[in-house]
Protein backbone atom coordinates (compact mmCIF):
# COMPACT_ATOMS: atom_id res chain seq x y z
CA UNK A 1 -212.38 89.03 -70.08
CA UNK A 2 -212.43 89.78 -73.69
CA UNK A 3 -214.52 87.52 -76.24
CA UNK A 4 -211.95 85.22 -77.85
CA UNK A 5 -213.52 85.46 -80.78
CA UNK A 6 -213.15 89.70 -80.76
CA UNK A 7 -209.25 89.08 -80.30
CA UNK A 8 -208.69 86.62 -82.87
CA UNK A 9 -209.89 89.09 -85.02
CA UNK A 10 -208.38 92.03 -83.48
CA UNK A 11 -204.92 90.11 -83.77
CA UNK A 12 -202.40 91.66 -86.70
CA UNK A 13 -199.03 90.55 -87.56
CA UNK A 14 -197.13 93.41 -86.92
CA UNK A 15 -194.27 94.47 -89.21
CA UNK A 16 -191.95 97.34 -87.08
CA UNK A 17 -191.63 97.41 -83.59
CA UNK A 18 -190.50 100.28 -81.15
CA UNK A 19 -187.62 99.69 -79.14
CA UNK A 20 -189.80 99.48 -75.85
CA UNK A 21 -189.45 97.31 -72.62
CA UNK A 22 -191.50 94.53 -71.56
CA UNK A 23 -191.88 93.14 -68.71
CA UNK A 24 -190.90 89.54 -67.80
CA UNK A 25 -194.54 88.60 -66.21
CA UNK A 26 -195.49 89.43 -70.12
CA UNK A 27 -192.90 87.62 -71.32
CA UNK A 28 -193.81 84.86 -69.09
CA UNK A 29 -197.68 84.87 -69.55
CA UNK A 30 -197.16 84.62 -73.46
CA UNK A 31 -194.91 81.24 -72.99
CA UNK A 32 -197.26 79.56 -70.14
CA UNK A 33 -200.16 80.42 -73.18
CA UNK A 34 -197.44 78.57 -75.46
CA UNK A 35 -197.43 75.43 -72.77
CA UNK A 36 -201.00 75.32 -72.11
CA UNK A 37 -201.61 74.15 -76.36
CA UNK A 38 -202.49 70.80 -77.06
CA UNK A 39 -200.32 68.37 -78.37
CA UNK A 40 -200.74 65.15 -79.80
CA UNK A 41 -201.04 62.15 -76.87
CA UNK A 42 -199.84 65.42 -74.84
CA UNK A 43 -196.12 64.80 -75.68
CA UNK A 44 -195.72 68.38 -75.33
CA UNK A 45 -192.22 68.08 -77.13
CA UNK A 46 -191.86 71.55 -77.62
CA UNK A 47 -188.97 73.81 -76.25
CA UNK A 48 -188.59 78.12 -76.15
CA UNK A 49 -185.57 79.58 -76.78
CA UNK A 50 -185.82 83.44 -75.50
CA UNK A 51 -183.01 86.27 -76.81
CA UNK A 52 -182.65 89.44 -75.59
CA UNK A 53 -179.18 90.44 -76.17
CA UNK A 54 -178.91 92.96 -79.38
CA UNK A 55 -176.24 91.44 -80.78
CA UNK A 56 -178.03 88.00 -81.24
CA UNK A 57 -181.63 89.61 -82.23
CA UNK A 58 -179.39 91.19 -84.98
CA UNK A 59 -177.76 88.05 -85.73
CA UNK A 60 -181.31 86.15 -85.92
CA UNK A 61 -182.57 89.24 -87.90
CA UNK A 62 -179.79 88.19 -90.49
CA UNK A 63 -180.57 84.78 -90.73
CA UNK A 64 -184.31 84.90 -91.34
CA UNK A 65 -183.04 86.82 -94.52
CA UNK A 66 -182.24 90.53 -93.38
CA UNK A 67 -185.95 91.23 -91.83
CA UNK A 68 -184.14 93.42 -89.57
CA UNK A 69 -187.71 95.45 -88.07
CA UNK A 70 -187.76 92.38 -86.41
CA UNK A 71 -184.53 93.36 -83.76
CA UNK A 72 -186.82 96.36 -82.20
CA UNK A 73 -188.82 94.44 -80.74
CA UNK A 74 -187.86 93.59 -76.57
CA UNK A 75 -187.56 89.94 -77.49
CA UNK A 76 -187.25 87.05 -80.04
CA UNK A 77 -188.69 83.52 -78.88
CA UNK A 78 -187.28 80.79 -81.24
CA UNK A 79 -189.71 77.78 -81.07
CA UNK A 80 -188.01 74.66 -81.31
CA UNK A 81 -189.40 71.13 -82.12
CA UNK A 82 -187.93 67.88 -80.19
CA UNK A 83 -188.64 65.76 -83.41
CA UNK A 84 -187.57 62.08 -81.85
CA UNK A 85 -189.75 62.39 -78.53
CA UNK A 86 -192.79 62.63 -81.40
CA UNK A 87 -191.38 59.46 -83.62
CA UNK A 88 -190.67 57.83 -80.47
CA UNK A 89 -194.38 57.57 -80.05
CA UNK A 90 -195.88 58.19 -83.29
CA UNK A 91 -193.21 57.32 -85.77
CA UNK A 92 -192.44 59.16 -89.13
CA UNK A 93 -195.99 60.62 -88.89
CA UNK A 94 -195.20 62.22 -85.51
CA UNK A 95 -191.62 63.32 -86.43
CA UNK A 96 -192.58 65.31 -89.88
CA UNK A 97 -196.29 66.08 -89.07
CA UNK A 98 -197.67 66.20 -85.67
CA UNK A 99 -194.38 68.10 -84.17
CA UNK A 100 -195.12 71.09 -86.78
CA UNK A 101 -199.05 70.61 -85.67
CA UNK A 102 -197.86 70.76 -82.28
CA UNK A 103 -195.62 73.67 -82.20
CA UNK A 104 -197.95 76.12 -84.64
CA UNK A 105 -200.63 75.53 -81.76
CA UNK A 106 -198.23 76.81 -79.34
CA UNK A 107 -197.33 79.47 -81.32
CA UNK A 108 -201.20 80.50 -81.83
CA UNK A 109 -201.52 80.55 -78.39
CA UNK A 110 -198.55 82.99 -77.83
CA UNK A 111 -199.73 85.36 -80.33
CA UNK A 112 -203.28 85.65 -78.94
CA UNK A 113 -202.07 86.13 -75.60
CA UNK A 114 -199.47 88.81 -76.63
CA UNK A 115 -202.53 90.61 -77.60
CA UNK A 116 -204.44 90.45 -75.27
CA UNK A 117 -201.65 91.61 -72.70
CA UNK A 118 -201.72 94.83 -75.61
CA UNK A 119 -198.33 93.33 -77.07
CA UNK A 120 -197.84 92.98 -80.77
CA UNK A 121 -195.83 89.77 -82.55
CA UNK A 122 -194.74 88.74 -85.26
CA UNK A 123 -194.20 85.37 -86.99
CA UNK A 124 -190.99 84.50 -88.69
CA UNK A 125 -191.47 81.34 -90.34
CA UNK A 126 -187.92 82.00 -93.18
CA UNK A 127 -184.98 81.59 -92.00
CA UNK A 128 -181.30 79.33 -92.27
CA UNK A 129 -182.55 76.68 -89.69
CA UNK A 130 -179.00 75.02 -89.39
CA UNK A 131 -177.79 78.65 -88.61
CA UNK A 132 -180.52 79.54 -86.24
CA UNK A 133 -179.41 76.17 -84.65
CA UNK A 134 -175.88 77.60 -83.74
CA UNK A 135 -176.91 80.87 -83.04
CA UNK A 136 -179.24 79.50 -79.96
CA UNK A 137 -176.27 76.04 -79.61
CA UNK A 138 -179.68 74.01 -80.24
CA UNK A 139 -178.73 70.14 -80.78
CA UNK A 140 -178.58 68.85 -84.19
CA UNK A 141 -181.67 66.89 -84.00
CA UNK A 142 -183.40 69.70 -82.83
CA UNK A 143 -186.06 71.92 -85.59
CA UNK A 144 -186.43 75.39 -85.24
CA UNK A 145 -190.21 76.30 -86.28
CA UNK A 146 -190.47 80.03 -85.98
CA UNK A 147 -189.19 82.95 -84.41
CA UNK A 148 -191.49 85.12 -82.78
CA UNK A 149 -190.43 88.29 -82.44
CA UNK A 150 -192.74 90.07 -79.61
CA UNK A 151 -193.02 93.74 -78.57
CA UNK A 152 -194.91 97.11 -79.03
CA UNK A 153 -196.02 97.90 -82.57
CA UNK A 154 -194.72 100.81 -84.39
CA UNK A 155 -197.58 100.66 -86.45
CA UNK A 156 -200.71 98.09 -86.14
CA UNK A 157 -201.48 96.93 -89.48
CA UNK A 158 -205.40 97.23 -91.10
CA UNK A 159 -207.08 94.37 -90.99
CA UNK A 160 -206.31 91.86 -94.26
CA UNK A 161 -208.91 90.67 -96.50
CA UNK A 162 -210.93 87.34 -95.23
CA UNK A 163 -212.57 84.95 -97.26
CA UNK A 164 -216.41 84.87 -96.35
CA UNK A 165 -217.45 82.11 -94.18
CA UNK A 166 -219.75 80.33 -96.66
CA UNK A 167 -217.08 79.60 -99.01
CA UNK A 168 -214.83 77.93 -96.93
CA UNK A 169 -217.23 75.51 -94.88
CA UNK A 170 -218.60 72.39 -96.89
CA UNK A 171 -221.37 69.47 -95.04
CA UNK A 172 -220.63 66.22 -95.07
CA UNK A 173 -218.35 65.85 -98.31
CA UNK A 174 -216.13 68.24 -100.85
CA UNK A 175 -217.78 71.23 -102.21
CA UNK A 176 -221.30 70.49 -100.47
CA UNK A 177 -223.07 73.26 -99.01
CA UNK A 178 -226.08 74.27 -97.37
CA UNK A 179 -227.77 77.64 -97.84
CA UNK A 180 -229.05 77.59 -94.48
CA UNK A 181 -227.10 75.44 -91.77
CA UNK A 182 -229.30 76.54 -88.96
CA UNK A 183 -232.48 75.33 -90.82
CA UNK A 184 -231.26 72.02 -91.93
CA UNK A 185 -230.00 71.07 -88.42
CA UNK A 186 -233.38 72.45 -86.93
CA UNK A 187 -231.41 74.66 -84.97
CA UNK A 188 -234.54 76.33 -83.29
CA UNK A 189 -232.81 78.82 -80.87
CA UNK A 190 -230.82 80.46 -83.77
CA UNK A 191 -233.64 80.44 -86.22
CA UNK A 192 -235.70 82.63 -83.63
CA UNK A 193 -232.87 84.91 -82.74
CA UNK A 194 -232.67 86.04 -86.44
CA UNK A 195 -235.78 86.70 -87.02
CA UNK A 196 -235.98 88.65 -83.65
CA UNK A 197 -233.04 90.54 -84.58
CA UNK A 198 -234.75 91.25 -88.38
CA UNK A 199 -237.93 92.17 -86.27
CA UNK A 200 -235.81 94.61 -84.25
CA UNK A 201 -234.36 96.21 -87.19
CA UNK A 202 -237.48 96.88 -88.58
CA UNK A 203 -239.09 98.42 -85.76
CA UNK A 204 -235.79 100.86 -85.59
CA UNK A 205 -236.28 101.44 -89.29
CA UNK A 206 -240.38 102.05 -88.91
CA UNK A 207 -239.19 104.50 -85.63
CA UNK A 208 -236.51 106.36 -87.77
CA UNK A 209 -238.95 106.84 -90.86
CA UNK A 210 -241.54 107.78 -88.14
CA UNK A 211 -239.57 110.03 -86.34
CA UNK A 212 -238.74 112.31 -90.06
CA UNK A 213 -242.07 112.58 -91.34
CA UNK A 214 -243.06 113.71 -87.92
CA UNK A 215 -240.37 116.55 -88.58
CA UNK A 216 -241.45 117.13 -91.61
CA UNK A 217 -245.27 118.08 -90.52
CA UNK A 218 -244.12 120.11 -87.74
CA UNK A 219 -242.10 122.24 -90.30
CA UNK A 220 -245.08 122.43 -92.58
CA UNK A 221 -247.46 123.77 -89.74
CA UNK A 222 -244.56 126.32 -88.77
């Protein structure tokens, strides 16, 4: 099983797809990923809409303002919020918060599955929502979240630009930060697993610079 860590990075939003088949146990592994997220008190109020007919991929394509790459690929998932069943239990909180919360966990899921299945996906987060709506005859009280459009890359993008690590992460309050977590939490095992991994580097580097003067006294004596 691949590190989850290795394909969270690995993951790209893709931006053209080729007009290639995939298969339904895909299909169906990337939406169990989607029911398997957490949701708040496990309401789970989430529902998949999945189109496969050209005509309505086109249609979709149209909607989320002409990003038309998006109808190569074998299938478009609209992810669709049940807004009441969250305000039910949570109240205005639930219904404009935790149902977005809810639903972009889902939809993290699906994408990191996709790729690990060697799928590619995109997220569509623009589009007419009242027109998505009819296009899929969603209720009114229903919210469309995203479309995910999921396939085989024509193309898989470079990886983007990442902040560094250190500059996102603060301790214990706004803009506080430690120049050495590990050593302030007396984190022992990762302290001695840095300097082992320093120590190896060094013997490499002493063996390398070794290993070329040793060259260059046998071509002396030659």
């Amino acid at each position: 099983m691949a590190d989850i860590l290795d394909l969270i990075k690995s993951r790209r939003t893709v931006k053209e797809f080729i007009p290639k088949f995939v298969s339904w146990e895909n299909i169906s592994r990337v939406l169990d990923a989607a029911r398997h997220a957490p949701s708040c008190g496990n309401i789970q109020n989430w529902k998949f809409v999945v189109v496969m007919k050209p005509e309505q991929k086109q249609h979709l394509a149209e909607l989320a303002y002409e990003q038309y790459e998006i109808v190569q690929a074998a299938v478009l998932i609209v992810v669709c919020a049940e807004p009441q069943k969250a305000e039910r239990y949570y109240g205005e909180k639930g219904e404009q918060l935790y149902s977005i919360q809810n639903c972009a966990a889902a939809i993290q899921n699906m994408l990191l599955e996709a790729h690990s299945l060697g799928l590619a996906a995109r997220w569509v987060g623009a589009f007419d929502e009242d027109s998505v709506r009819s296009v899929i005859t969603a209720p009114a009280e229903i919210k469309i979240q995203a479309i995910i459009a999921l396939g085989y890359a024509k193309e898989v993008p470079p990886k983007p630009p990442k902040y560094p690590l250190e500059s996102l992460v603060y301790f214990g309050g706004w803009r506080n930060k430690l120049k050495d977590p590990a050593k302030y939490m007396n984190d022992i095992a990762t302290i001695l697993a840095r300097k082992a991994q320093t120590g190896k580097e060094m013997v490499l580097k002493g063996m390398e610079r070794f290993g070329e003067r040793t060259k260059e006294i046998i071509s002396k004596n030659e």
